[in-house]
PDB file of N, CA and C in Angstrom:
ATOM      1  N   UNK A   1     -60.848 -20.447  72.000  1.00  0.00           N
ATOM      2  CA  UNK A   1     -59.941 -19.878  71.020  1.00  0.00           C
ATOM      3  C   UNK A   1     -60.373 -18.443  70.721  1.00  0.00           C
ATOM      4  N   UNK A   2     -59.180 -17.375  70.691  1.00  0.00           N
ATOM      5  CA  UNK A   2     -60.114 -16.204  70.479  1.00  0.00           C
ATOM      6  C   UNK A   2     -60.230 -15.649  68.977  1.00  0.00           C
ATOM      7  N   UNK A   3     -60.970 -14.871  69.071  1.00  0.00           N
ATOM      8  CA  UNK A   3     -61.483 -14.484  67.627  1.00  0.00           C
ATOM      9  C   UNK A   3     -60.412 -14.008  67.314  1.00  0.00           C
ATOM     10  N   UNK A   4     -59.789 -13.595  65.554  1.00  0.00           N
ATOM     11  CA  UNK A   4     -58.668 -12.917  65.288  1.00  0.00           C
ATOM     12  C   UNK A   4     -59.820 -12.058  64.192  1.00  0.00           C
ATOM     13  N   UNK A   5     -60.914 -12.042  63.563  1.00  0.00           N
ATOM     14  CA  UNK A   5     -61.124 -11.085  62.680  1.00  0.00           C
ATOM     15  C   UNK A   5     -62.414 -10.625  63.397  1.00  0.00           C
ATOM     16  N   UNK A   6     -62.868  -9.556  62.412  1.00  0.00           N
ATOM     17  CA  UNK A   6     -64.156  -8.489  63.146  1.00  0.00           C
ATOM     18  C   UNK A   6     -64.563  -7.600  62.393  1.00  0.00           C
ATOM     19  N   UNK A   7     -65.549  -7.312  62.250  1.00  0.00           N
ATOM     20  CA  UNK A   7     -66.585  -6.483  61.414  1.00  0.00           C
ATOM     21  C   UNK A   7     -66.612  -5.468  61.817  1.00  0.00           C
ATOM     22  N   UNK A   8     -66.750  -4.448  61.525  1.00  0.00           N
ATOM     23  CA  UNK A   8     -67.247  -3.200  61.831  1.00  0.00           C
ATOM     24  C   UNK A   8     -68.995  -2.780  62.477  1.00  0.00           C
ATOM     25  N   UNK A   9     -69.074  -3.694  61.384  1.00  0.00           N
ATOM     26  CA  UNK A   9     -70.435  -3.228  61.359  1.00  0.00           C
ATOM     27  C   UNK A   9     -71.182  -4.679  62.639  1.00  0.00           C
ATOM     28  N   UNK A  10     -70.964  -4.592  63.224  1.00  0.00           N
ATOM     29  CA  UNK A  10     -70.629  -5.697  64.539  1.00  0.00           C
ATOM     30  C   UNK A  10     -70.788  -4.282  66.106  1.00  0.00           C
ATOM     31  N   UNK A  11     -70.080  -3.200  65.514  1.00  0.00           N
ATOM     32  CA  UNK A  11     -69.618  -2.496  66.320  1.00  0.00           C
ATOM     33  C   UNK A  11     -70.835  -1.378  66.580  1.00  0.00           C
ATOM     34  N   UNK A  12     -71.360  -0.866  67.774  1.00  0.00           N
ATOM     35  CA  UNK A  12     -72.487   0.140  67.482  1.00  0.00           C
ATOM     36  C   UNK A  12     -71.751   1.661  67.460  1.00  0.00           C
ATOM     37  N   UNK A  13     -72.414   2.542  67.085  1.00  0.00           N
ATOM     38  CA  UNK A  13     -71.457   4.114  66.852  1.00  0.00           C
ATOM     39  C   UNK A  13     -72.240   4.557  67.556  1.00  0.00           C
ATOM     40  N   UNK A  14     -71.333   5.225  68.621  1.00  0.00           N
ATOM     41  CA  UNK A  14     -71.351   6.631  69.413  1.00  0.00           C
ATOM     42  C   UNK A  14     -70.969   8.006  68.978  1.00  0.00           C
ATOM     43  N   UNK A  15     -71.952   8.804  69.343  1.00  0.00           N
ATOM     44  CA  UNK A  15     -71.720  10.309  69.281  1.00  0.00           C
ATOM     45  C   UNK A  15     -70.680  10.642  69.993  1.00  0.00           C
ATOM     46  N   UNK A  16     -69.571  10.770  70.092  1.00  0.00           N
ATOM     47  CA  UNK A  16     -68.398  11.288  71.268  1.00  0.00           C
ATOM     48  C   UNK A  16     -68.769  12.437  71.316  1.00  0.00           C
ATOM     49  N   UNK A  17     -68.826  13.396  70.511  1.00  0.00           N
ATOM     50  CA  UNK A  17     -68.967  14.326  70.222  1.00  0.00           C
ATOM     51  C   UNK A  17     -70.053  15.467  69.439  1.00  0.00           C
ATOM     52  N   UNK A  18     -70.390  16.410  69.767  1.00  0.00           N
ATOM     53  CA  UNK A  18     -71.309  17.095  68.365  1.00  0.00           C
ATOM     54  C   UNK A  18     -70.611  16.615  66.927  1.00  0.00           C
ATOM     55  N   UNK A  19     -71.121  15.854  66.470  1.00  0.00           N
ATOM     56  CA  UNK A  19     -71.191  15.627  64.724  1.00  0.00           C
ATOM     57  C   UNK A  19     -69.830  14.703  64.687  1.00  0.00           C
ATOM     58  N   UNK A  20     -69.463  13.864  65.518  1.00  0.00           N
ATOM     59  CA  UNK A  20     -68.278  12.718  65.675  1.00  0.00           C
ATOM     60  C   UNK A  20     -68.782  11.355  65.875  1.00  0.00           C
ATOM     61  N   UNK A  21     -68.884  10.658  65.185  1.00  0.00           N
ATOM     62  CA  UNK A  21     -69.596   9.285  65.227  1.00  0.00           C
ATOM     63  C   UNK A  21     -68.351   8.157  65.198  1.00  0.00           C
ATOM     64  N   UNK A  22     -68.635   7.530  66.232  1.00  0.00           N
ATOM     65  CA  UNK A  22     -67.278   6.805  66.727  1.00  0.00           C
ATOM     66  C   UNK A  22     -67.810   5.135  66.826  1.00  0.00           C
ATOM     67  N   UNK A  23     -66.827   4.060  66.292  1.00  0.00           N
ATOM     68  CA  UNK A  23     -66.632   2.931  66.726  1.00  0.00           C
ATOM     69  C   UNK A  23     -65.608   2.440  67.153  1.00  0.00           C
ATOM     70  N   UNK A  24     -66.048   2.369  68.527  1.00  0.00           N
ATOM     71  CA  UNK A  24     -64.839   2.724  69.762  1.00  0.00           C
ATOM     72  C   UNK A  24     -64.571   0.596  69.686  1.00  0.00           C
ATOM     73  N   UNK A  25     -63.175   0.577  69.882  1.00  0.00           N
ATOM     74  CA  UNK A  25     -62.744  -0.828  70.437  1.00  0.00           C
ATOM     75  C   UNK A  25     -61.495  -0.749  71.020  1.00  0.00           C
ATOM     76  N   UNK A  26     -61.859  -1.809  72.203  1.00  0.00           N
ATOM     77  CA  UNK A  26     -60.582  -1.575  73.081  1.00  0.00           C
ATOM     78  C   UNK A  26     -59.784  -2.841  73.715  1.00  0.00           C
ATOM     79  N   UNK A  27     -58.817  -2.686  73.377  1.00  0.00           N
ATOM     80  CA  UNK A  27     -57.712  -4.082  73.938  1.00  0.00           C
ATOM     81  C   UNK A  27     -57.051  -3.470  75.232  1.00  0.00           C
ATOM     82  N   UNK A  28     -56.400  -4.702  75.940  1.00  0.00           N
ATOM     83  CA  UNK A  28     -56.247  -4.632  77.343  1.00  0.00           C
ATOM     84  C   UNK A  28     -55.511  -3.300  77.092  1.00  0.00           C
ATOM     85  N   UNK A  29     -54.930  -3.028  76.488  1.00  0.00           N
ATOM     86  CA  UNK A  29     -53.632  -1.778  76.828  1.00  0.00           C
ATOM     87  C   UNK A  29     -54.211  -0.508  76.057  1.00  0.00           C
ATOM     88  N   UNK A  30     -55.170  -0.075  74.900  1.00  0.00           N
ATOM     89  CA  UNK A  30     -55.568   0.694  74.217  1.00  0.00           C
ATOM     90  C   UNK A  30     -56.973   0.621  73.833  1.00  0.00           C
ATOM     91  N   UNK A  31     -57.341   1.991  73.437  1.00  0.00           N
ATOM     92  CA  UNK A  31     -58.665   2.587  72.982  1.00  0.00           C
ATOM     93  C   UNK A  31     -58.666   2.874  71.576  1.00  0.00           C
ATOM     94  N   UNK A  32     -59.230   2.190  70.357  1.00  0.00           N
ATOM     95  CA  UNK A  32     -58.601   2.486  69.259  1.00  0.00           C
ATOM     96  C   UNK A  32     -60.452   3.218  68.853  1.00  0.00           C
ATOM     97  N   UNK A  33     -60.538   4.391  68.023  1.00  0.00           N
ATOM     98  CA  UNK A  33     -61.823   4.971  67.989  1.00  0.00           C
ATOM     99  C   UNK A  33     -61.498   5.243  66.699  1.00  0.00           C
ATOM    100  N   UNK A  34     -62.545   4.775  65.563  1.00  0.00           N
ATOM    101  CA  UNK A  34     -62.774   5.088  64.246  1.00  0.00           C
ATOM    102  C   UNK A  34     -63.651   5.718  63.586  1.00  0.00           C
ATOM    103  N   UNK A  35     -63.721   6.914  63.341  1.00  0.00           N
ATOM    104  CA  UNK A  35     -64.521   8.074  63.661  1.00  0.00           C
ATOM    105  C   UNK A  35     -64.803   8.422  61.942  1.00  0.00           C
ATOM    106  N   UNK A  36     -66.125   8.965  62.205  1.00  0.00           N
ATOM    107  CA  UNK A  36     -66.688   9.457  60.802  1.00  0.00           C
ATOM    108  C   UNK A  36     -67.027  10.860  61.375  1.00  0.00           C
ATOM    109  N   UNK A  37     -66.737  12.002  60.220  1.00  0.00           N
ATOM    110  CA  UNK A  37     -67.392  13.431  61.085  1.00  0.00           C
ATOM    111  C   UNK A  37     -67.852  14.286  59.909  1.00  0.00           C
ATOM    112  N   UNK A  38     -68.320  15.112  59.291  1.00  0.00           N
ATOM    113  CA  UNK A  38     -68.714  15.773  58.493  1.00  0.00           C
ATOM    114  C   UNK A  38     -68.400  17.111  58.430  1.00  0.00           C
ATOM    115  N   UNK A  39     -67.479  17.587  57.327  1.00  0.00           N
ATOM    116  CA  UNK A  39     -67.255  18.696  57.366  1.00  0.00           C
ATOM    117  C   UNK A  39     -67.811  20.117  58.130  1.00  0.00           C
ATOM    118  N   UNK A  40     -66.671  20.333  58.799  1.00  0.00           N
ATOM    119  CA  UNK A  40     -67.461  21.256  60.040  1.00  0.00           C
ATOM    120  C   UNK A  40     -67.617  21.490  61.030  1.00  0.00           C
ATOM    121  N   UNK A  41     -67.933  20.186  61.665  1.00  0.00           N
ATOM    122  CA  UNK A  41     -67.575  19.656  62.950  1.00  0.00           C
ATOM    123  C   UNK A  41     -66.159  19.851  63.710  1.00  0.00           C
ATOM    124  N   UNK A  42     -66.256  20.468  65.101  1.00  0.00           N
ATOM    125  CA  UNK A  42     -65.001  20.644  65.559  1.00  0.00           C
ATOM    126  C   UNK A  42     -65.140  19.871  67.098  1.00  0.00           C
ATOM    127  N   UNK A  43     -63.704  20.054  67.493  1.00  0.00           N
ATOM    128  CA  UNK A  43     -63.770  19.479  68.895  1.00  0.00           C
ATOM    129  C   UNK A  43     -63.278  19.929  69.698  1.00  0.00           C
ATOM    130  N   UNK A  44     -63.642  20.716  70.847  1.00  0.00           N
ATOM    131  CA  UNK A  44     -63.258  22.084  71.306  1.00  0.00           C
ATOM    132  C   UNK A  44     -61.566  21.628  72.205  1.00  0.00           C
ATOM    133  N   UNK A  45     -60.957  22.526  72.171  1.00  0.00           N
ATOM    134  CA  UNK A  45     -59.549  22.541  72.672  1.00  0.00           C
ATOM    135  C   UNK A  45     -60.163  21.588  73.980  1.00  0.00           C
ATOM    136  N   UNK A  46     -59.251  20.768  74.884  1.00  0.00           N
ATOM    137  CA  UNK A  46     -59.490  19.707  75.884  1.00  0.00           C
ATOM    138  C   UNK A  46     -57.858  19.021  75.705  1.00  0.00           C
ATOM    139  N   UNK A  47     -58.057  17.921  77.046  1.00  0.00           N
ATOM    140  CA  UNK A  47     -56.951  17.512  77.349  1.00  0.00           C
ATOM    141  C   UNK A  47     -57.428  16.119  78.218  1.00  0.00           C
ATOM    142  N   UNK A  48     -56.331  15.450  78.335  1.00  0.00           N
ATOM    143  CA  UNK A  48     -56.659  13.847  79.074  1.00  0.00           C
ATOM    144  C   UNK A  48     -55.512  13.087  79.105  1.00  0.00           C
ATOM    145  N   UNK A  49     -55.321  12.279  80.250  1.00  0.00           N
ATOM    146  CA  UNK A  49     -53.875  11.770  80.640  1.00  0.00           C
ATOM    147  C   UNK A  49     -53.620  11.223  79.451  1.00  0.00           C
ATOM    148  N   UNK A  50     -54.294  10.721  78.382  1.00  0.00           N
ATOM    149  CA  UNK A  50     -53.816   9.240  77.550  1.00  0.00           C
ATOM    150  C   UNK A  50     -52.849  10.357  76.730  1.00  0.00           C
ATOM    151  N   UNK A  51     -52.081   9.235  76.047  1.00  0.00           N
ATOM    152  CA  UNK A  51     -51.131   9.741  75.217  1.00  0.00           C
ATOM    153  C   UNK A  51     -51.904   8.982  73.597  1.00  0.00           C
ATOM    154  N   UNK A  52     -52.141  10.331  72.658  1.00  0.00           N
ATOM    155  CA  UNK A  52     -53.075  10.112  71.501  1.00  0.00           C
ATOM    156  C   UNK A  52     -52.077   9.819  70.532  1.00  0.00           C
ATOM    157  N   UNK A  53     -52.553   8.831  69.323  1.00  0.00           N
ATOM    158  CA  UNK A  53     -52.262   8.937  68.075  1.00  0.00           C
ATOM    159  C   UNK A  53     -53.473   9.350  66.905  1.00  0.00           C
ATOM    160  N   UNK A  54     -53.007  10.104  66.385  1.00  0.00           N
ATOM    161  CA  UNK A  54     -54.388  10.444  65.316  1.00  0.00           C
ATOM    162  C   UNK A  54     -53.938  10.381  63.356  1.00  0.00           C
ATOM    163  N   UNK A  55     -54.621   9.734  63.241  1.00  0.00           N
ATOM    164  CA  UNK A  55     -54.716   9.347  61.528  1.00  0.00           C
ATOM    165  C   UNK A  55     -55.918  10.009  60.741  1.00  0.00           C
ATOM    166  N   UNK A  56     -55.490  10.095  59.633  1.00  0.00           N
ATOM    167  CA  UNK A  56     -56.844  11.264  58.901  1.00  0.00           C
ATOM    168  C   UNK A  56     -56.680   9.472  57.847  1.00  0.00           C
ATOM    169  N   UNK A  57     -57.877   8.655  57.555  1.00  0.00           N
ATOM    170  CA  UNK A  57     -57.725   7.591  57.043  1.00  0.00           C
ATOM    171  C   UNK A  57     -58.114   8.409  55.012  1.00  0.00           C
ATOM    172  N   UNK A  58     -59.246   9.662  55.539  1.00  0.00           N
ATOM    173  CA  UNK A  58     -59.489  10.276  53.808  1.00  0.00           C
ATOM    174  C   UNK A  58     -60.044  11.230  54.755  1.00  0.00           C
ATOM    175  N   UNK A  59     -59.334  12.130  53.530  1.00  0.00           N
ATOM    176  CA  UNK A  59     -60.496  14.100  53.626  1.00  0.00           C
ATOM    177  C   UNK A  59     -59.303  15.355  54.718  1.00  0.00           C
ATOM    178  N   UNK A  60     -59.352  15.693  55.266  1.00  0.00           N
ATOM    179  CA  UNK A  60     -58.539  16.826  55.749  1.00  0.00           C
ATOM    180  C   UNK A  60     -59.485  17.480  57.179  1.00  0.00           C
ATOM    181  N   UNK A  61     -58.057  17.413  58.013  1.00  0.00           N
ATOM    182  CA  UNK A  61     -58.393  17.863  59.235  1.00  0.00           C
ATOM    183  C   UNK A  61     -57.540  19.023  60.155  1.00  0.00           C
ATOM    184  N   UNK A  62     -58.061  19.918  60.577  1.00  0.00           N
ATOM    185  CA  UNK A  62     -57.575  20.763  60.801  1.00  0.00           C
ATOM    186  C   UNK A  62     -57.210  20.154  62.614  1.00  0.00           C
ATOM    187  N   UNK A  63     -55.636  20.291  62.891  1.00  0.00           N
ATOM    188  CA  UNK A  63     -55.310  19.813  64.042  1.00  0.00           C
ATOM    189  C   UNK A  63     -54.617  20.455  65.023  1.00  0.00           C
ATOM    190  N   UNK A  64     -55.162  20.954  66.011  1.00  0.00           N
ATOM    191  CA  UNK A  64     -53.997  22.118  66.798  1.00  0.00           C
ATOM    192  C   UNK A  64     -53.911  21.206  68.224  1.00  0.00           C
ATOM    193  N   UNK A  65     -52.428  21.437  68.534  1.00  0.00           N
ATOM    194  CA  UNK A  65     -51.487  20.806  69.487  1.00  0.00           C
ATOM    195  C   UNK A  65     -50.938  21.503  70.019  1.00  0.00           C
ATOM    196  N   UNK A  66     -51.283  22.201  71.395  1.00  0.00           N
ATOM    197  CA  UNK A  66     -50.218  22.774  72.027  1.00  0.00           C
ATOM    198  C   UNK A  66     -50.072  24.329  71.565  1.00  0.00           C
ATOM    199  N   UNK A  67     -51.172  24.603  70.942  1.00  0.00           N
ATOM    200  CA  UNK A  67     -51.149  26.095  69.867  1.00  0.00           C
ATOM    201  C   UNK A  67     -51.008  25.940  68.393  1.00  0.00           C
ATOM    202  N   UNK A  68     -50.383  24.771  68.133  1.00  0.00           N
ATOM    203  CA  UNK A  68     -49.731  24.681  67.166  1.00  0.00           C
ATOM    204  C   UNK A  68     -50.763  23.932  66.291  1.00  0.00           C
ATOM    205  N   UNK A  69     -51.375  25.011  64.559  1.00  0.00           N
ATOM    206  CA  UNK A  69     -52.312  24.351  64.110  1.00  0.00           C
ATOM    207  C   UNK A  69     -52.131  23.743  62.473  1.00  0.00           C
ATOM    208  N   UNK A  70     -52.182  22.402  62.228  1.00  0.00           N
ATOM    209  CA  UNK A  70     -52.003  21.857  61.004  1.00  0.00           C
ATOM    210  C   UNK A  70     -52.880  21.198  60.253  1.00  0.00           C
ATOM    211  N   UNK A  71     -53.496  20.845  59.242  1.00  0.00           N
ATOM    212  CA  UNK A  71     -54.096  20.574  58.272  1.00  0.00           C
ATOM    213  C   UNK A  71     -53.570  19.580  58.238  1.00  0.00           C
ATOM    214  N   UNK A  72     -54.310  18.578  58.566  1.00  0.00           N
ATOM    215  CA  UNK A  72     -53.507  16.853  58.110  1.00  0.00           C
ATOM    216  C   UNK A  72     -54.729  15.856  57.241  1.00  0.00           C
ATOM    217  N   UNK A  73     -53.870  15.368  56.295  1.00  0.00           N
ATOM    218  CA  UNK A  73     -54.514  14.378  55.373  1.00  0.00           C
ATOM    219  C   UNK A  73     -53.787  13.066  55.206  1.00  0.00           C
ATOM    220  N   UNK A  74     -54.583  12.475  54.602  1.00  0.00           N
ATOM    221  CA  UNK A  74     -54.121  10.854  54.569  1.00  0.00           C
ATOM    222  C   UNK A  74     -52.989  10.784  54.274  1.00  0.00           C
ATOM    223  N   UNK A  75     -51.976  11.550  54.150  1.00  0.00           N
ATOM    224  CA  UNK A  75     -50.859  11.164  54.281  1.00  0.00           C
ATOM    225  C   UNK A  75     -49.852  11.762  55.980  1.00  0.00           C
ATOM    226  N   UNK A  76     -50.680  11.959  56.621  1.00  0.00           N
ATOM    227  CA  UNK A  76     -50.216  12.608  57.882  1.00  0.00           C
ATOM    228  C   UNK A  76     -50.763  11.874  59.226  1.00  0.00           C
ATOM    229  N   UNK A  77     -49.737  12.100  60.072  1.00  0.00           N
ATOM    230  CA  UNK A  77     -50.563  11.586  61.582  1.00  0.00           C
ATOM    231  C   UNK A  77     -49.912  12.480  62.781  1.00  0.00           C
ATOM    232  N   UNK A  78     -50.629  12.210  63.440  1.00  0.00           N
ATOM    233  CA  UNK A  78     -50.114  13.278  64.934  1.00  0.00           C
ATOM    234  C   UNK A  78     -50.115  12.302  66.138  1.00  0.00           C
ATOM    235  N   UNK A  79     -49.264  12.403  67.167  1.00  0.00           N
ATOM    236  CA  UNK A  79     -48.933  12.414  68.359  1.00  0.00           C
ATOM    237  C   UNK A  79     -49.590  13.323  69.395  1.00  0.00           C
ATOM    238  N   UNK A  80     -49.894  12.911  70.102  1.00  0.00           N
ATOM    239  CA  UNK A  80     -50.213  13.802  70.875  1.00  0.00           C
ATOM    240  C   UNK A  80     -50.031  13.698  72.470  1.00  0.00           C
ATOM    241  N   UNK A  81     -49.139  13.868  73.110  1.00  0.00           N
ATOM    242  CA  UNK A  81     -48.712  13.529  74.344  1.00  0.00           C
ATOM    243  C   UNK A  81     -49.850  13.278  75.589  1.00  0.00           C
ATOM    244  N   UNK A  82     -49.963  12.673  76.720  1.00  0.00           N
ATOM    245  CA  UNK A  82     -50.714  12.804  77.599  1.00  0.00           C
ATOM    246  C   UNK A  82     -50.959  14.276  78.044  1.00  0.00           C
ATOM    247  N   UNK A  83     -51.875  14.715  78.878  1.00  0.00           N
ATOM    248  CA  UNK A  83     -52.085  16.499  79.221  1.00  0.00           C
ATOM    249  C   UNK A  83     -51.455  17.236  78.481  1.00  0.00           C
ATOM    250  N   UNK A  84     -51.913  16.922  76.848  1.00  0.00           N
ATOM    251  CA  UNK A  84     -51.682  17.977  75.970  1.00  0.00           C
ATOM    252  C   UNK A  84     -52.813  18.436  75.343  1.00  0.00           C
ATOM    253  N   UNK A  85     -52.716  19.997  75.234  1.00  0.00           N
ATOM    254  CA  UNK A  85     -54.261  20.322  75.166  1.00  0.00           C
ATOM    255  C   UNK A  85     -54.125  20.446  73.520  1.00  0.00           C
ATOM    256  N   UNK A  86     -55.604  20.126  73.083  1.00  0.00           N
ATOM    257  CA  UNK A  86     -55.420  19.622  71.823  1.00  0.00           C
ATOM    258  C   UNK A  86     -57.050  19.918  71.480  1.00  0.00           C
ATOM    259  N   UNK A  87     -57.547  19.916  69.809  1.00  0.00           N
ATOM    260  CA  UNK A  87     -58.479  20.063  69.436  1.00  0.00           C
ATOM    261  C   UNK A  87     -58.586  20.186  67.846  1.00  0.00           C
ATOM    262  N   UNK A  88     -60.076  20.018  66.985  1.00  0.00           N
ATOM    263  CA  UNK A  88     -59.811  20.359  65.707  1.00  0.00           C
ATOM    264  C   UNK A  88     -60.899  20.395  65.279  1.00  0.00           C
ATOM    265  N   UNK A  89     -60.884  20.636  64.184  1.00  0.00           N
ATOM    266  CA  UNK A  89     -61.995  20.877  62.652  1.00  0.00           C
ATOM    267  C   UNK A  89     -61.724  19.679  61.342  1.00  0.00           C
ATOM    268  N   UNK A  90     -62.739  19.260  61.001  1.00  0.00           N
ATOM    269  CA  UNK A  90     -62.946  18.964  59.835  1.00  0.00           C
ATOM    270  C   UNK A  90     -63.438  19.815  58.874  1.00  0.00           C
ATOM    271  N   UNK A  91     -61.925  19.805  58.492  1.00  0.00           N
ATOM    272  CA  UNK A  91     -62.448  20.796  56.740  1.00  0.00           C
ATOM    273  C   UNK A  91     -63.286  20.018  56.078  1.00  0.00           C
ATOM    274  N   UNK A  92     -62.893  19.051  55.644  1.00  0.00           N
ATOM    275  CA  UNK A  92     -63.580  17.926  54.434  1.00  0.00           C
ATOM    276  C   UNK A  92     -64.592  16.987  55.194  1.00  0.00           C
ATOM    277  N   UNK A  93     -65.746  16.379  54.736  1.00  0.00           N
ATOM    278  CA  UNK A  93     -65.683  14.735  55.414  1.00  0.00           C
ATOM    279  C   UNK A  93     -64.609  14.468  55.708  1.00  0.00           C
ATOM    280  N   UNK A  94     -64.474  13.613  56.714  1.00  0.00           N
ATOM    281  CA  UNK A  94     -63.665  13.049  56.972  1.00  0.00           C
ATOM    282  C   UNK A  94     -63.650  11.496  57.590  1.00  0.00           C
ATOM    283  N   UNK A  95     -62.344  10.632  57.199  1.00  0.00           N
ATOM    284  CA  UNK A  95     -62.696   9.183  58.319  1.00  0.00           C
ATOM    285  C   UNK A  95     -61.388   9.305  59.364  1.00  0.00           C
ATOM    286  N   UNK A  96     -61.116   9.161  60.413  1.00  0.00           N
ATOM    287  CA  UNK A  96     -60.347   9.418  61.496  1.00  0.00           C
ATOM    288  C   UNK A  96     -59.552   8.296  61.770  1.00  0.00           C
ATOM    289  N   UNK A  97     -58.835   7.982  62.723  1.00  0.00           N
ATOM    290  CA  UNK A  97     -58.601   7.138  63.608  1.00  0.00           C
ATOM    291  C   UNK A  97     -57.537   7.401  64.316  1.00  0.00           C
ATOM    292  N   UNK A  98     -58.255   7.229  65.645  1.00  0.00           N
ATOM    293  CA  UNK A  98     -57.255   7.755  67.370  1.00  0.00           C
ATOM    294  C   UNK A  98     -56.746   6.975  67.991  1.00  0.00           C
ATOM    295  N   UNK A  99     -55.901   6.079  68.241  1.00  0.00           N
ATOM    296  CA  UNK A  99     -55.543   5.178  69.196  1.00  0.00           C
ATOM    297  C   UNK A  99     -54.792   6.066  70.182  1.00  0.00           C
ATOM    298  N   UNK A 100     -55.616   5.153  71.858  1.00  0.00           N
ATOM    299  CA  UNK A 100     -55.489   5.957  73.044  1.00  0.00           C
ATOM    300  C   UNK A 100     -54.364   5.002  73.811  1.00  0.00           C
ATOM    301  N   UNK A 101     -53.651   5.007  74.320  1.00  0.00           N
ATOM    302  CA  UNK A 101     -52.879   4.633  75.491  1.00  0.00           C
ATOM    303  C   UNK A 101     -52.915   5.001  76.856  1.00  0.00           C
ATOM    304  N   UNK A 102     -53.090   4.969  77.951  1.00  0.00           N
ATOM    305  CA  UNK A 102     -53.748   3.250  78.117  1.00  0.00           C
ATOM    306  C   UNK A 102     -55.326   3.441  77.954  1.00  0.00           C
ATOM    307  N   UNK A 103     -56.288   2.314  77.807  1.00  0.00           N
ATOM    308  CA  UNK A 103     -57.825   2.137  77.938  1.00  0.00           C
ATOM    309  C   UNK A 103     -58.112   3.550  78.208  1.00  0.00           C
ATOM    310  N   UNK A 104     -58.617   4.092  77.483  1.00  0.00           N
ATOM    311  CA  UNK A 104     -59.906   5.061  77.875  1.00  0.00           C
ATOM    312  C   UNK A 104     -60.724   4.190  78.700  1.00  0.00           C
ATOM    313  N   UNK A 105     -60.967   4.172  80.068  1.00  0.00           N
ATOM    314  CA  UNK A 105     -62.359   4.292  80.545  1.00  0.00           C
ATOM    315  C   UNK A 105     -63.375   4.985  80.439  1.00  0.00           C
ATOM    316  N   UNK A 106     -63.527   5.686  80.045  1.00  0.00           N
ATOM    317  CA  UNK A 106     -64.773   6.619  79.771  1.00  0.00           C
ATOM    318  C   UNK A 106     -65.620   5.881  78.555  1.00  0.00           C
ATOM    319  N   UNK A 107     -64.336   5.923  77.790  1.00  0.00           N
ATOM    320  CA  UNK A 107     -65.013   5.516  76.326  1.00  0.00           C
ATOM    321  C   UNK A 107     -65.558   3.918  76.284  1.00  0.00           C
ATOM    322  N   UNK A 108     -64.912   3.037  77.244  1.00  0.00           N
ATOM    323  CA  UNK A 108     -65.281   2.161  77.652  1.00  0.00           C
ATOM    324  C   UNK A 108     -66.793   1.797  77.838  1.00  0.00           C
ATOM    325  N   UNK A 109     -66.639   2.710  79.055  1.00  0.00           N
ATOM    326  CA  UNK A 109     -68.406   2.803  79.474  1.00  0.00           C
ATOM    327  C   UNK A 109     -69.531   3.449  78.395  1.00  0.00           C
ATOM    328  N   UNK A 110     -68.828   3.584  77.502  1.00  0.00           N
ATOM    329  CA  UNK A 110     -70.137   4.444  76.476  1.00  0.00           C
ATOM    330  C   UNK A 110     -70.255   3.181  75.276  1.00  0.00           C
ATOM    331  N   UNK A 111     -69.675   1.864  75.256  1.00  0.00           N
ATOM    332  CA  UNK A 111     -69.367   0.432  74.753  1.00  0.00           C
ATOM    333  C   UNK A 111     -68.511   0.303  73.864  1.00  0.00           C
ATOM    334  N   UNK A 112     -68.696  -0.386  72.765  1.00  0.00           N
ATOM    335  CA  UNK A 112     -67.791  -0.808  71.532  1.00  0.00           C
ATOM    336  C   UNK A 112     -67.990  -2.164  71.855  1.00  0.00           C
ATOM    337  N   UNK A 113     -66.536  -2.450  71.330  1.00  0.00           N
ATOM    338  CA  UNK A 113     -66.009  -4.156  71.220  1.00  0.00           C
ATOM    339  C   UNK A 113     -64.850  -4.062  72.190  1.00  0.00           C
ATOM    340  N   UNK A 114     -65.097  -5.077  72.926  1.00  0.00           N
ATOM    341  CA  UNK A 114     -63.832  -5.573  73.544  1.00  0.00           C
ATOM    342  C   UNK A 114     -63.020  -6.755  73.176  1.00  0.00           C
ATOM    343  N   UNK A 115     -61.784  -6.301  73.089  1.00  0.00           N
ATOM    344  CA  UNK A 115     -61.060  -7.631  72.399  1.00  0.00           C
ATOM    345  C   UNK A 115     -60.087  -7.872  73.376  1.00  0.00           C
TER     346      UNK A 115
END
């Protein structure tokens, strides 16, 4: 029978990034990454086939898409198409969350939870 609930703290955190601390979990079809970062921290412009969703869960994040740069807070989320070049800043602390389409492999291999 499979599990339906899950801890976090179950989950180990990866550095993805300079100053991005991630608890990566991934279902057959997606990469969902729940990220803690500390004001300051940025993530340099880049790009990758998956097609992104990004949530600011608390605090403010500075988000540029395509050139295009916005300040998003818990009341905001972004899209972000496959090979769209993309990147940002945390103004505030911040808590994140990215769901990837399809599986990140990469992020795979660096672990989490598999569900």
């Amino acid at each position: 029978m499979p599990q339906h609930f899950h801890a976090f703290s179950n989950i180990d955190t990866q550095e993805i990034a300079p100053g991005f601390f991630s608890k990566l979990i991934h279902t057959e079809g997606q990469t969902i990454n729940w990220i803690t970062v500390a004001a300051g921290n940025k993530v340099p412009l880049h790009q990758h086939p998956h097609a992104q969703m990004s949530f600011v869960i608390s605090g403010q994040f500075a988000m540029t898409i395509a050139g295009e740069t916005k300040v998003l807070d818990a009341t905001q989320f972004c899209h972000i198409p496959g090979g769209t070049e993309h990147g940002g800043e945390a103004i505030t602390d911040c808590v994140l969350v990215d769901i990837f389409t399809p599986v990140r492999e990469d992020y795979r291999q660096l672990g989490g939870m598999n569900i």
